[in-house]
PDB file of N, CA and C in Angstrom:
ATOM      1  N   UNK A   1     134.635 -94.194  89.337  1.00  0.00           N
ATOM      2  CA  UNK A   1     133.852 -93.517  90.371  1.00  0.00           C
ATOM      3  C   UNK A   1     134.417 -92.123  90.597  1.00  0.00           C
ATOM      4  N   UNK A   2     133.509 -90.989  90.750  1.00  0.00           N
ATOM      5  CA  UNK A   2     133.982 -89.668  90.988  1.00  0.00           C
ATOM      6  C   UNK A   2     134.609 -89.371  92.425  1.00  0.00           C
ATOM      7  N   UNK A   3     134.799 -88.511  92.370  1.00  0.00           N
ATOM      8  CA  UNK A   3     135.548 -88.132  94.031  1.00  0.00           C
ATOM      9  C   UNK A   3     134.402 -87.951  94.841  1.00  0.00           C
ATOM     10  N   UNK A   4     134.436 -88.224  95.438  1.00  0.00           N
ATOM     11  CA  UNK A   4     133.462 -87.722  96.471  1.00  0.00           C
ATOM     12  C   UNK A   4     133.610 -86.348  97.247  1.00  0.00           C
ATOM     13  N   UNK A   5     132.564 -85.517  97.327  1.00  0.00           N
ATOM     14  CA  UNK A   5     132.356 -84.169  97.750  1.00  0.00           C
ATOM     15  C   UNK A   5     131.299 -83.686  99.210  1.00  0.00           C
ATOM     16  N   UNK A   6     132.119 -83.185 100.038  1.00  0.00           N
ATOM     17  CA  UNK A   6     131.002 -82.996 101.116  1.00  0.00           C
ATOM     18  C   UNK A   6     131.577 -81.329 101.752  1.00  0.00           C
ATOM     19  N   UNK A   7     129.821 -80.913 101.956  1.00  0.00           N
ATOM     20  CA  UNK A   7     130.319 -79.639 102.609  1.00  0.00           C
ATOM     21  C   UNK A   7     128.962 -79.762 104.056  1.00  0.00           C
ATOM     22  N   UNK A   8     130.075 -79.799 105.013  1.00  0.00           N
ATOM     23  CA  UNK A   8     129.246 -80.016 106.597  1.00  0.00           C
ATOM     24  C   UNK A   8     129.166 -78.720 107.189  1.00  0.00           C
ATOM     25  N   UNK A   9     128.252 -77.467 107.686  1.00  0.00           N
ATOM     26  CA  UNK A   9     128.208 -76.810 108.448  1.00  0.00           C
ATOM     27  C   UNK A   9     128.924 -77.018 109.433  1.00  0.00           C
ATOM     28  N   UNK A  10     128.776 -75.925 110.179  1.00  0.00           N
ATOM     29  CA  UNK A  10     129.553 -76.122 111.557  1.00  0.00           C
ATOM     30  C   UNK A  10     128.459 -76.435 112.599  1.00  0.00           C
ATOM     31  N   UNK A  11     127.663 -76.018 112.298  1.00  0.00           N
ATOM     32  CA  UNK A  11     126.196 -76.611 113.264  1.00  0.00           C
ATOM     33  C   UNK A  11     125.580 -77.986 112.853  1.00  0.00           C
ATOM     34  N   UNK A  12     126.267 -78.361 111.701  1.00  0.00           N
ATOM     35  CA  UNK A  12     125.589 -79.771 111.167  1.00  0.00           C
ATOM     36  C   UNK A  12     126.169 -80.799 111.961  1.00  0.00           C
ATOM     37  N   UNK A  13     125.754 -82.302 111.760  1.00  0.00           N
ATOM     38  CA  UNK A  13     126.175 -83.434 112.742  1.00  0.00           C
ATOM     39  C   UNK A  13     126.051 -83.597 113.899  1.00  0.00           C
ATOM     40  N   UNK A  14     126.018 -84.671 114.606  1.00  0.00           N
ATOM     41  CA  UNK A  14     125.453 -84.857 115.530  1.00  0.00           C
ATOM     42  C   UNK A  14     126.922 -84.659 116.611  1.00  0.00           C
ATOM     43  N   UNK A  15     125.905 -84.337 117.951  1.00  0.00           N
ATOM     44  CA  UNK A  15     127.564 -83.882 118.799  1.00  0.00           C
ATOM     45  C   UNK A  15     127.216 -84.317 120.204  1.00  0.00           C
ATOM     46  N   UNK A  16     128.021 -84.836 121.007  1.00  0.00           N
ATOM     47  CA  UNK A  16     128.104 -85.063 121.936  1.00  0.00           C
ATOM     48  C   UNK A  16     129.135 -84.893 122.709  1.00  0.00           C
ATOM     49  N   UNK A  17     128.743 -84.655 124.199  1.00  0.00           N
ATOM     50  CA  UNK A  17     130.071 -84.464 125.265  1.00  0.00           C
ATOM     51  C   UNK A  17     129.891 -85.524 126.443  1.00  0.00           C
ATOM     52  N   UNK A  18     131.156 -85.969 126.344  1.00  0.00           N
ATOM     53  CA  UNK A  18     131.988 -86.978 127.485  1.00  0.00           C
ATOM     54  C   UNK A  18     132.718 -86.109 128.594  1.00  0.00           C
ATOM     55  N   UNK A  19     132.317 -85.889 129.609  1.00  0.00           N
ATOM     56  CA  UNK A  19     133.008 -85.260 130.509  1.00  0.00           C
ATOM     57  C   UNK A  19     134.296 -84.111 130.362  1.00  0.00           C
ATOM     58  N   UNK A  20     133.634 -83.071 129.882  1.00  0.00           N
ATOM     59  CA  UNK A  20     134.449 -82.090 129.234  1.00  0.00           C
ATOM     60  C   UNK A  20     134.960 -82.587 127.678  1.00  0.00           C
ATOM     61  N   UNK A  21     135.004 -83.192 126.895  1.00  0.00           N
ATOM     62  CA  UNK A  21     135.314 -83.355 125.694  1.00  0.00           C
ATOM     63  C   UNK A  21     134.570 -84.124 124.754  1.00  0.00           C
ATOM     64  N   UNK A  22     134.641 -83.141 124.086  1.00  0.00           N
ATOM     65  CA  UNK A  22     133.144 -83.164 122.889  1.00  0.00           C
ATOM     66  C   UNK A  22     133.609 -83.927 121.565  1.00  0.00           C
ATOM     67  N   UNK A  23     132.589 -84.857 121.427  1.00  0.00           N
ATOM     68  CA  UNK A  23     133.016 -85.098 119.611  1.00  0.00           C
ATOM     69  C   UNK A  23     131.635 -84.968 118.910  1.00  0.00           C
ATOM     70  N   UNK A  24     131.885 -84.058 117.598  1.00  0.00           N
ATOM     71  CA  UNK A  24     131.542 -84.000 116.742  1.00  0.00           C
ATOM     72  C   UNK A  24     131.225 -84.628 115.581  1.00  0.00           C
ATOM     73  N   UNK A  25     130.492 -85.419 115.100  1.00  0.00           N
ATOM     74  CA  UNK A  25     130.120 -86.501 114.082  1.00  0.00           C
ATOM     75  C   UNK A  25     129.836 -85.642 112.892  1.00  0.00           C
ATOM     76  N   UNK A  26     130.729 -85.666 111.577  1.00  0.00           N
ATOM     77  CA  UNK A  26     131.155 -84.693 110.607  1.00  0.00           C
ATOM     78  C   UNK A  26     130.565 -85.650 109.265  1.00  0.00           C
ATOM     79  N   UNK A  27     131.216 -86.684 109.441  1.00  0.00           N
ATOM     80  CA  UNK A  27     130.596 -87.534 108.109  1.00  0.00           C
ATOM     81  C   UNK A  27     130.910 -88.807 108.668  1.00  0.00           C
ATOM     82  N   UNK A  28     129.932 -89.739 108.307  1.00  0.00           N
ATOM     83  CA  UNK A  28     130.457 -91.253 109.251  1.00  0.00           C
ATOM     84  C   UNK A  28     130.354 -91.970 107.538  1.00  0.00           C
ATOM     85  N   UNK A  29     131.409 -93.111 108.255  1.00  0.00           N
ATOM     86  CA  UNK A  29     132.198 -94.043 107.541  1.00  0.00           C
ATOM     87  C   UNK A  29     130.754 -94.752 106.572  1.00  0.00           C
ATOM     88  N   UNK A  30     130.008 -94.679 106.693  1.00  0.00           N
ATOM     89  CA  UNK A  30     128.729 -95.438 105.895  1.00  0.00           C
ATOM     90  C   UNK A  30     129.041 -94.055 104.025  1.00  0.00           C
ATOM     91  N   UNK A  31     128.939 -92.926 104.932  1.00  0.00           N
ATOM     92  CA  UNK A  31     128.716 -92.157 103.690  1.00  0.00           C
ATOM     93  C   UNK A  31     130.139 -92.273 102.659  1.00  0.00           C
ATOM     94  N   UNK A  32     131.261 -92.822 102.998  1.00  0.00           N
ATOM     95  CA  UNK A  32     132.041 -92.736 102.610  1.00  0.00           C
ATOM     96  C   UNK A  32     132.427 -94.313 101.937  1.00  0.00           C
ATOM     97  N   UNK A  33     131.664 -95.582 101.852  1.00  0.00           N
ATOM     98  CA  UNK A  33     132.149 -96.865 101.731  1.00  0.00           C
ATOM     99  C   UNK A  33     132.786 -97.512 102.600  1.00  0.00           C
ATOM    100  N   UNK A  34     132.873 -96.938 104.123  1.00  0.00           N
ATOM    101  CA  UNK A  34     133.438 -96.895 104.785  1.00  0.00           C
ATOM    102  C   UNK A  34     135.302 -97.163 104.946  1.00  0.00           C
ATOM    103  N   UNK A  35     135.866 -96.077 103.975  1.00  0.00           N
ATOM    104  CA  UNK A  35     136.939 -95.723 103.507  1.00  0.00           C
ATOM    105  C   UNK A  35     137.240 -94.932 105.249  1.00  0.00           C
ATOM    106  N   UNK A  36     136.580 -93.955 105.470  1.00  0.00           N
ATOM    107  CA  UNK A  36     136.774 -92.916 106.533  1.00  0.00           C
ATOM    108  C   UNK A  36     135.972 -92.489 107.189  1.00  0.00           C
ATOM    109  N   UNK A  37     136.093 -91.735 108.415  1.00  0.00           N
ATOM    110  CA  UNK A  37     134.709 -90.939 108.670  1.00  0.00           C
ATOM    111  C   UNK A  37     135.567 -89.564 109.443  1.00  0.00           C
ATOM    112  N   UNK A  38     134.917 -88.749 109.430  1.00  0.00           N
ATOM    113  CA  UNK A  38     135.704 -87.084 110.118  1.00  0.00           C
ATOM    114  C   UNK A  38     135.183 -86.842 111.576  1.00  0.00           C
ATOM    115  N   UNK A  39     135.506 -86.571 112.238  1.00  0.00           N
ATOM    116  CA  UNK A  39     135.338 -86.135 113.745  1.00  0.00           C
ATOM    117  C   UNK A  39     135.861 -85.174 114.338  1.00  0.00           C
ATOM    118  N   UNK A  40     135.358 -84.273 114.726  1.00  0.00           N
ATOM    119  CA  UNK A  40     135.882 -82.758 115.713  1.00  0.00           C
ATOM    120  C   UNK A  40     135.935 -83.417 116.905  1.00  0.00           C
ATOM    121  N   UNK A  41     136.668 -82.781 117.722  1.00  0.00           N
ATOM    122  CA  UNK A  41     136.897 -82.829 119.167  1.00  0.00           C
ATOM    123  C   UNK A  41     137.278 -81.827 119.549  1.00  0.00           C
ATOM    124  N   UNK A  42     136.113 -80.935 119.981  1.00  0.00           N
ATOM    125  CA  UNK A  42     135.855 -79.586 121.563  1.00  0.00           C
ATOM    126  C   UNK A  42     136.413 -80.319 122.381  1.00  0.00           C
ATOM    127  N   UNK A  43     137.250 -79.176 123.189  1.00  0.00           N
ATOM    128  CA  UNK A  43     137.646 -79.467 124.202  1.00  0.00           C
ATOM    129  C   UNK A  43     137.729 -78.320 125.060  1.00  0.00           C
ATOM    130  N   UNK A  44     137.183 -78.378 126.443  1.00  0.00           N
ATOM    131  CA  UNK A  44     136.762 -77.246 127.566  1.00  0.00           C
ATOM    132  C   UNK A  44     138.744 -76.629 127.705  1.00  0.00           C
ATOM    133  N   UNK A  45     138.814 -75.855 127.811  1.00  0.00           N
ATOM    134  CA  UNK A  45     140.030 -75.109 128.535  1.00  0.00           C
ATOM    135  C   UNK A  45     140.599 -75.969 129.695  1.00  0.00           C
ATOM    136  N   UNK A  46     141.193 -76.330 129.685  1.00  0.00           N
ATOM    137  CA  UNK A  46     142.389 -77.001 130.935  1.00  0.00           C
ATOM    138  C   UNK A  46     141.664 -78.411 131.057  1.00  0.00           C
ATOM    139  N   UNK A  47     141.041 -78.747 130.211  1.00  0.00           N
ATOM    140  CA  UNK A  47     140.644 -80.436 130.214  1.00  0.00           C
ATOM    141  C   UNK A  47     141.755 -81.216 130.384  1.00  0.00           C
ATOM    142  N   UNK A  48     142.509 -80.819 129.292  1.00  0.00           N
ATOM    143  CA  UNK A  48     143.580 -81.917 128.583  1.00  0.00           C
ATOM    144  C   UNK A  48     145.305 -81.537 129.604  1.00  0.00           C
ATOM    145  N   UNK A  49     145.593 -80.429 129.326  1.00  0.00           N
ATOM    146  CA  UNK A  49     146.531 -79.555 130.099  1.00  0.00           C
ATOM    147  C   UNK A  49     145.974 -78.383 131.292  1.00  0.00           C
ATOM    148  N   UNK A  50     146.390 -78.916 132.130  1.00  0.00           N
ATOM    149  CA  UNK A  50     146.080 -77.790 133.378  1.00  0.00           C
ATOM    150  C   UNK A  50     147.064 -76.558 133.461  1.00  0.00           C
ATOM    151  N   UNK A  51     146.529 -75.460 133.738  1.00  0.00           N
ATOM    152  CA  UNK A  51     147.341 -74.262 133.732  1.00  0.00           C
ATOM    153  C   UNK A  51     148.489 -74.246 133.892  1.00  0.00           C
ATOM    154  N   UNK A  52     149.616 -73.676 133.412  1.00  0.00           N
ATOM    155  CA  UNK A  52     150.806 -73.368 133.822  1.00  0.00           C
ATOM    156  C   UNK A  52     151.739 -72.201 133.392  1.00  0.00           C
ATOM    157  N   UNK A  53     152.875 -72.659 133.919  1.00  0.00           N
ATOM    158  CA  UNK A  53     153.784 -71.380 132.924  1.00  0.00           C
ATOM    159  C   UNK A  53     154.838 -72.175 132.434  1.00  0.00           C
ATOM    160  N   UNK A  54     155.909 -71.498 131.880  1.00  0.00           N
ATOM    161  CA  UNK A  54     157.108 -72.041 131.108  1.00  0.00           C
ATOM    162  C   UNK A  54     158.347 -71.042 131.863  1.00  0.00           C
ATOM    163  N   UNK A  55     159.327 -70.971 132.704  1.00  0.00           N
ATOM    164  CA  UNK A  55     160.050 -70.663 133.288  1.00  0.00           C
ATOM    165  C   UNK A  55     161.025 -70.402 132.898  1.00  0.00           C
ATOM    166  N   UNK A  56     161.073 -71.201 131.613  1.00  0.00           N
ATOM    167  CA  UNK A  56     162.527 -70.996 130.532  1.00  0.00           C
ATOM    168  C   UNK A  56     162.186 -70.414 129.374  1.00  0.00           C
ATOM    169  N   UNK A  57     161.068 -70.194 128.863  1.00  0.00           N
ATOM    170  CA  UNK A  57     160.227 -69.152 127.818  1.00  0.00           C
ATOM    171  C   UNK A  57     159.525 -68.025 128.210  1.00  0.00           C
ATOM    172  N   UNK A  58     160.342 -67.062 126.899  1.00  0.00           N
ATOM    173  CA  UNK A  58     159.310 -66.126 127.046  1.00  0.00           C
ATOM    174  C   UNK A  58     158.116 -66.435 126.645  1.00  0.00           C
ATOM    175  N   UNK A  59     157.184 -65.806 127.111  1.00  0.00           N
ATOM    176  CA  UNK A  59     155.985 -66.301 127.017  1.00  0.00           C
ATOM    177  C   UNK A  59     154.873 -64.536 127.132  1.00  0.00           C
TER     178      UNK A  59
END
C-alpha cells in the first residue's frame, strides 16, 4: 500500500467552537483506516492562561 497523501486548506474542514476553544476537523480517522485523524485547536487569547507578568524575567 502507498503512503498516503493529503493537502487540507486552511479554510477546509469542518470547525467548531466550545466556549472559547475551537477545533478544527483536518482529516478524520475514516480517511485514514482509522490509523489517525488531525485536529487544530483555536484558541481565543487568555482562554487557557490569563494575563500576567514574570517578575523574575526579562520580558
Amino acid at each position: 500500500m502507498g503512503a498516503l497523501r493529503f493537502v487540507v486548506a486552511p479554510d477546509e474542514g469542518k470547525s467548531i467552537w466550545l466556549e472559547g476553544i475551537g477545533v478544527d476537523f483536518k482529516v478524520w480517522g475514516e480517511e485514514t483506516g482509522n490509523q489517525f485523524s488531525i485536529v487544530e485547536h483555536p484558541i481565543e487569547p487568555g482562554r487557557l492562561v490569563p494575563p500576567h507578568v514574570h517578575s523574575r524575567e526579562d520580558e
